[in-house]
Protein backbone atom coordinates (compact mmCIF):
# COMPACT_ATOMS: atom_id res chain seq x y z
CA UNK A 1 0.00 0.00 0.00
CA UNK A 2 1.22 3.83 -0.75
CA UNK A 3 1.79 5.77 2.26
CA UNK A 4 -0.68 8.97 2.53
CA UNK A 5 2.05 12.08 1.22
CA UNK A 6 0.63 13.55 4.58
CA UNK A 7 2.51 10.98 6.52
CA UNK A 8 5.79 11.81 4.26
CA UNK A 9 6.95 15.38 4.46
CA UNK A 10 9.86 14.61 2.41
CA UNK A 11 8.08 14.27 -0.54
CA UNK A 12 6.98 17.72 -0.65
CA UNK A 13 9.97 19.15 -2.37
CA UNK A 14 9.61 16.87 -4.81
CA UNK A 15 6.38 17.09 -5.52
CA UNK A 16 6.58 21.01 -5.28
CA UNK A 17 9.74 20.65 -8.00
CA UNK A 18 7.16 18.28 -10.27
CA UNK A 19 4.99 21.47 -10.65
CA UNK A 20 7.70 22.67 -12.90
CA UNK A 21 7.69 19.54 -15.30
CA UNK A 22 6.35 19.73 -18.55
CA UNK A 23 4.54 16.44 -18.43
CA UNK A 24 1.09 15.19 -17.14
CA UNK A 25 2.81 14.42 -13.87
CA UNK A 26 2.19 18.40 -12.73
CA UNK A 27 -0.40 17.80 -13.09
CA UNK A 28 -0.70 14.56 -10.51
CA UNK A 29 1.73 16.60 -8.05
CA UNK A 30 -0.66 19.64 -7.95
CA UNK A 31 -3.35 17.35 -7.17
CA UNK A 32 -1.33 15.40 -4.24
CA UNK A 33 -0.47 18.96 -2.76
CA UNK A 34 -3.95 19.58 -2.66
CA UNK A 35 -4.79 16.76 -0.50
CA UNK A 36 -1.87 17.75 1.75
CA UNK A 37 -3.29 21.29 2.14
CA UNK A 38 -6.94 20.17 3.11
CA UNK A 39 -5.18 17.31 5.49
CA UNK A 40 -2.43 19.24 6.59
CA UNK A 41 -2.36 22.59 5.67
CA UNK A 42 1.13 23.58 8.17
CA UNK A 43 3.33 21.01 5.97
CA UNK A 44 2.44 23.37 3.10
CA UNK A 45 2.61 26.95 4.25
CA UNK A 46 6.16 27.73 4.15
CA UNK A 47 5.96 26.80 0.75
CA UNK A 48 3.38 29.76 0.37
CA UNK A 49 4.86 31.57 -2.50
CA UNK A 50 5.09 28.66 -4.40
CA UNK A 51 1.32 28.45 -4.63
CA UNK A 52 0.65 32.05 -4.89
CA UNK A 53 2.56 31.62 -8.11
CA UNK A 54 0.25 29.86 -9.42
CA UNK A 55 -2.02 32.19 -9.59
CA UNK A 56 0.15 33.48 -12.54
CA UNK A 57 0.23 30.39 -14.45
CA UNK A 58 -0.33 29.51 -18.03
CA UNK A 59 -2.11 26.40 -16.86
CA UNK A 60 -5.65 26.53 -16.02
CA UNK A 61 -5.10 23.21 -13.98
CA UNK A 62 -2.22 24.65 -11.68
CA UNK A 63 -4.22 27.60 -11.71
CA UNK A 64 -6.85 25.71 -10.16
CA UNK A 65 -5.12 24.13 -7.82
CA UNK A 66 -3.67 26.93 -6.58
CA UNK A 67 -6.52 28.72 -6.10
CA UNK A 68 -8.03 25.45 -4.11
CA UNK A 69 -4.42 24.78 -2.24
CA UNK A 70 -4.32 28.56 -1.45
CA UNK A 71 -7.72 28.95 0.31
CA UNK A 72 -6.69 25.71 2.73
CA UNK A 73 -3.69 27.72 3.23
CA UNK A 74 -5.26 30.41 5.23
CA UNK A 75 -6.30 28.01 7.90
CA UNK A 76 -2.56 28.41 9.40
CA UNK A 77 -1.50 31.71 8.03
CA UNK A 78 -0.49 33.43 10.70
CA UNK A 79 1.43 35.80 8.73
CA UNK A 80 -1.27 37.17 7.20
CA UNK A 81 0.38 36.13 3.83
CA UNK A 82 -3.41 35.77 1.97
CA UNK A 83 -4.19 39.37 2.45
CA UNK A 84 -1.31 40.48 -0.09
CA UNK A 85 -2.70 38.32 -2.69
CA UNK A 86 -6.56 39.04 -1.91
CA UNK A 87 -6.29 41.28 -5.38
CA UNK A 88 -4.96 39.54 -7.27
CA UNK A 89 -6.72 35.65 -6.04
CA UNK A 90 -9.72 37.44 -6.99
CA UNK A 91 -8.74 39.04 -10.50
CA UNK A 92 -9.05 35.50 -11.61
CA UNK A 93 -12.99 36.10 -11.50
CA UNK A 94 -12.68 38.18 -14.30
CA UNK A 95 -11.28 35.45 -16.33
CA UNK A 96 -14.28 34.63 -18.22
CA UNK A 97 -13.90 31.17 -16.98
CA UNK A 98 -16.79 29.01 -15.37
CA UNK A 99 -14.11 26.66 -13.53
CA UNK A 100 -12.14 29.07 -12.85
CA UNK A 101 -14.36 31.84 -11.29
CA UNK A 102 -16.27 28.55 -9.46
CA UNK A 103 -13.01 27.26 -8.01
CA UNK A 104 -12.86 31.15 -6.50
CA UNK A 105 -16.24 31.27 -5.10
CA UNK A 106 -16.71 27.62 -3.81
CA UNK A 107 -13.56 28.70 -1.94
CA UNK A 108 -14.40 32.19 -0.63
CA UNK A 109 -16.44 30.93 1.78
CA UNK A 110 -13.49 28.95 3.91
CA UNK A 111 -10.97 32.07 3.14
CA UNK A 112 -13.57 34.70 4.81
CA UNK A 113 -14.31 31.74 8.07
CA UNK A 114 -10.40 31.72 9.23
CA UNK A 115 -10.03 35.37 8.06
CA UNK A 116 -12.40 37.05 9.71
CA UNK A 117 -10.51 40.57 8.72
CA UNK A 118 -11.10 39.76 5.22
CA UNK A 119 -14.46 39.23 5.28
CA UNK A 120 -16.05 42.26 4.13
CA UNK A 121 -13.99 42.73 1.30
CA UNK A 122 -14.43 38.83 0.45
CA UNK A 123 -18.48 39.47 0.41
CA UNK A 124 -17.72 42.19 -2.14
CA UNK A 125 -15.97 40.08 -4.44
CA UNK A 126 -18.79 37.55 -4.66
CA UNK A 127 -21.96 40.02 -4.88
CA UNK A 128 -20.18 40.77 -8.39
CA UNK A 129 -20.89 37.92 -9.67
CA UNK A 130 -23.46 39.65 -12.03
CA UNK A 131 -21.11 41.83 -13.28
CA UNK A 132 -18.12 39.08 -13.88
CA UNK A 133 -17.57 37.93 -17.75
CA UNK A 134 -18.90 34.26 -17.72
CA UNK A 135 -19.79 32.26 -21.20
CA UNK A 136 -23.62 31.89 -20.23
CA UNK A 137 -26.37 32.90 -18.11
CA UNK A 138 -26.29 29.26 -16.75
CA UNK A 139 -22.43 29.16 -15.78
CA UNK A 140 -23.85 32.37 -13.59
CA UNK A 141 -26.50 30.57 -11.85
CA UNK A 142 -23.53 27.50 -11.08
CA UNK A 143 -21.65 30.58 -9.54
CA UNK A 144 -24.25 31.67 -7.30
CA UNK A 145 -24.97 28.10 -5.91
CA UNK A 146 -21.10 28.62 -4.74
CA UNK A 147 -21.68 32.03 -3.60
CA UNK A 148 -24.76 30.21 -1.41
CA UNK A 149 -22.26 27.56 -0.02
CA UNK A 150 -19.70 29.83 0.68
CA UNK A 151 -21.88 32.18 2.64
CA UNK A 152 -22.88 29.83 4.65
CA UNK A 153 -19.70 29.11 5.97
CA UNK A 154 -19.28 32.55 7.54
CA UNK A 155 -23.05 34.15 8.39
CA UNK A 156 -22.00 36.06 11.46
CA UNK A 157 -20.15 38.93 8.68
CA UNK A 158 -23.06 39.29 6.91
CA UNK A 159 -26.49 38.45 8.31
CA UNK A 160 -27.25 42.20 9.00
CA UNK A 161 -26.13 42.83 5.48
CA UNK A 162 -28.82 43.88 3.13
CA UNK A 163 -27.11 43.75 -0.27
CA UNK A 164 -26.34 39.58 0.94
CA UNK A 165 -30.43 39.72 1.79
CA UNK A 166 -31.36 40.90 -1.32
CA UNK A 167 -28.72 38.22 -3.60
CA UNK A 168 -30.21 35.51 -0.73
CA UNK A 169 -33.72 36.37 -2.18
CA UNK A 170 -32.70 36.38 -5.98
CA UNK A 171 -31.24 33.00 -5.53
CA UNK A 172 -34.29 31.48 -4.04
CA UNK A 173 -36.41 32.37 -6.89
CA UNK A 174 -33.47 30.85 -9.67
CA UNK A 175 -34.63 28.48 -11.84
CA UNK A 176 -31.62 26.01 -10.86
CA UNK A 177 -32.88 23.56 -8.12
CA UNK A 178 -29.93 23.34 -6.35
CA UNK A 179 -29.32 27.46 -6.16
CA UNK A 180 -33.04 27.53 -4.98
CA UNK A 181 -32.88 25.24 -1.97
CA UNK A 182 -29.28 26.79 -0.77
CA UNK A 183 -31.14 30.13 -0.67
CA UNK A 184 -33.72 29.00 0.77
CA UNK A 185 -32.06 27.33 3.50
CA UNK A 186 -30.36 30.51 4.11
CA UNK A 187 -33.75 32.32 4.30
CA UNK A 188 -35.02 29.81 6.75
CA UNK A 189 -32.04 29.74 8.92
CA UNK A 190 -30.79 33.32 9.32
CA UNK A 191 -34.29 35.21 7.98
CA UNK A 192 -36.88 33.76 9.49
């Protein structure tokens, strides 16, 4: 049996050095790093810049990844390393890329919860979700089921905030089941 990468540390710098390959197995490395940063987030942090460069890559996949790996990240940054990358994490909404901007907002939601600071100006980024380039009207309903989620994971920053209400409300009346009953939920649990 393969030992979990969690329980060998060593491998990091290898795997971290894979990122740089120009074969399929960056792919595979990115994707073992970000099992490492939802298990064990500390193993990965001083290698911090390493995923915020990411954010400037070519590859939508290590994009991705870094975005994911990133917002794990912020459960032990105690350095407050995120907040100098806030800007440019969330230029990657304007994209014009469903996976991409989804990635972002599934992820918002965890960022804002250990970085309570950051909260405000995380809300902001997601209420412009109507105003974000995305390929259909549909990928923009799949972004505000994410928005939903996310929100959820933080309600004490923004129950008392209207413009949240009033994107609450328009996602209980979407057309997309699943963006329906996460605002309603919502409704029911903080509105009622």
């Amino acid at each position: 049996m393969q030992p979990l990468i969690s329980d060998e540390p060593d491998l990091i710098p290898s795997l971290i050095e894979t990122l740089y390959a120009k074969s399929t197995a960056r792919f595979r490395a990115a994707k073992q790093l970000q099992l490492i940063s939802q298990s064990n987030p500390a193993l990965l942090y001083p290698h911090f810049d390493v995923f915020t460069s990411l954010l400037y890559s070519n590859s939508s996949v290590l994009l991705w990844n870094g975005i994911i790996i990133l917002s794990h990240l912020v459960k032990v940054d105690s350095d407050k390393r995120f907040d100098r990358i806030l800007d440019k994490y969330y230029s990657h909404l304007w994209d014009s890329k469903l996976v991409t901007a989804a990635n972002i907002l599934a992820s918002s939601g965890r960022i804002a919860r250990h970085l309570p600071h950051l909260a405000g100006r995380i809300t902001e980024e997601l209420l412009k979700v109507d105003t974000v380039p995305l390929p259909s009207d549909e990928c923009r309903e799949v972004c505000r089921g994410n928005i939903l989620a996310s929100l959820g994971e933080y309600p004490d920053f923004w129950k008392s905030n209207s413009s949240v209400h009033d994107f609450i409300l328009r996602g209980a009346a979407s057309h997309r089941p699943a963006v329906r009953k996460r605002a309603e939920a919502l409704l029911n649990k903080y509105f009622s």
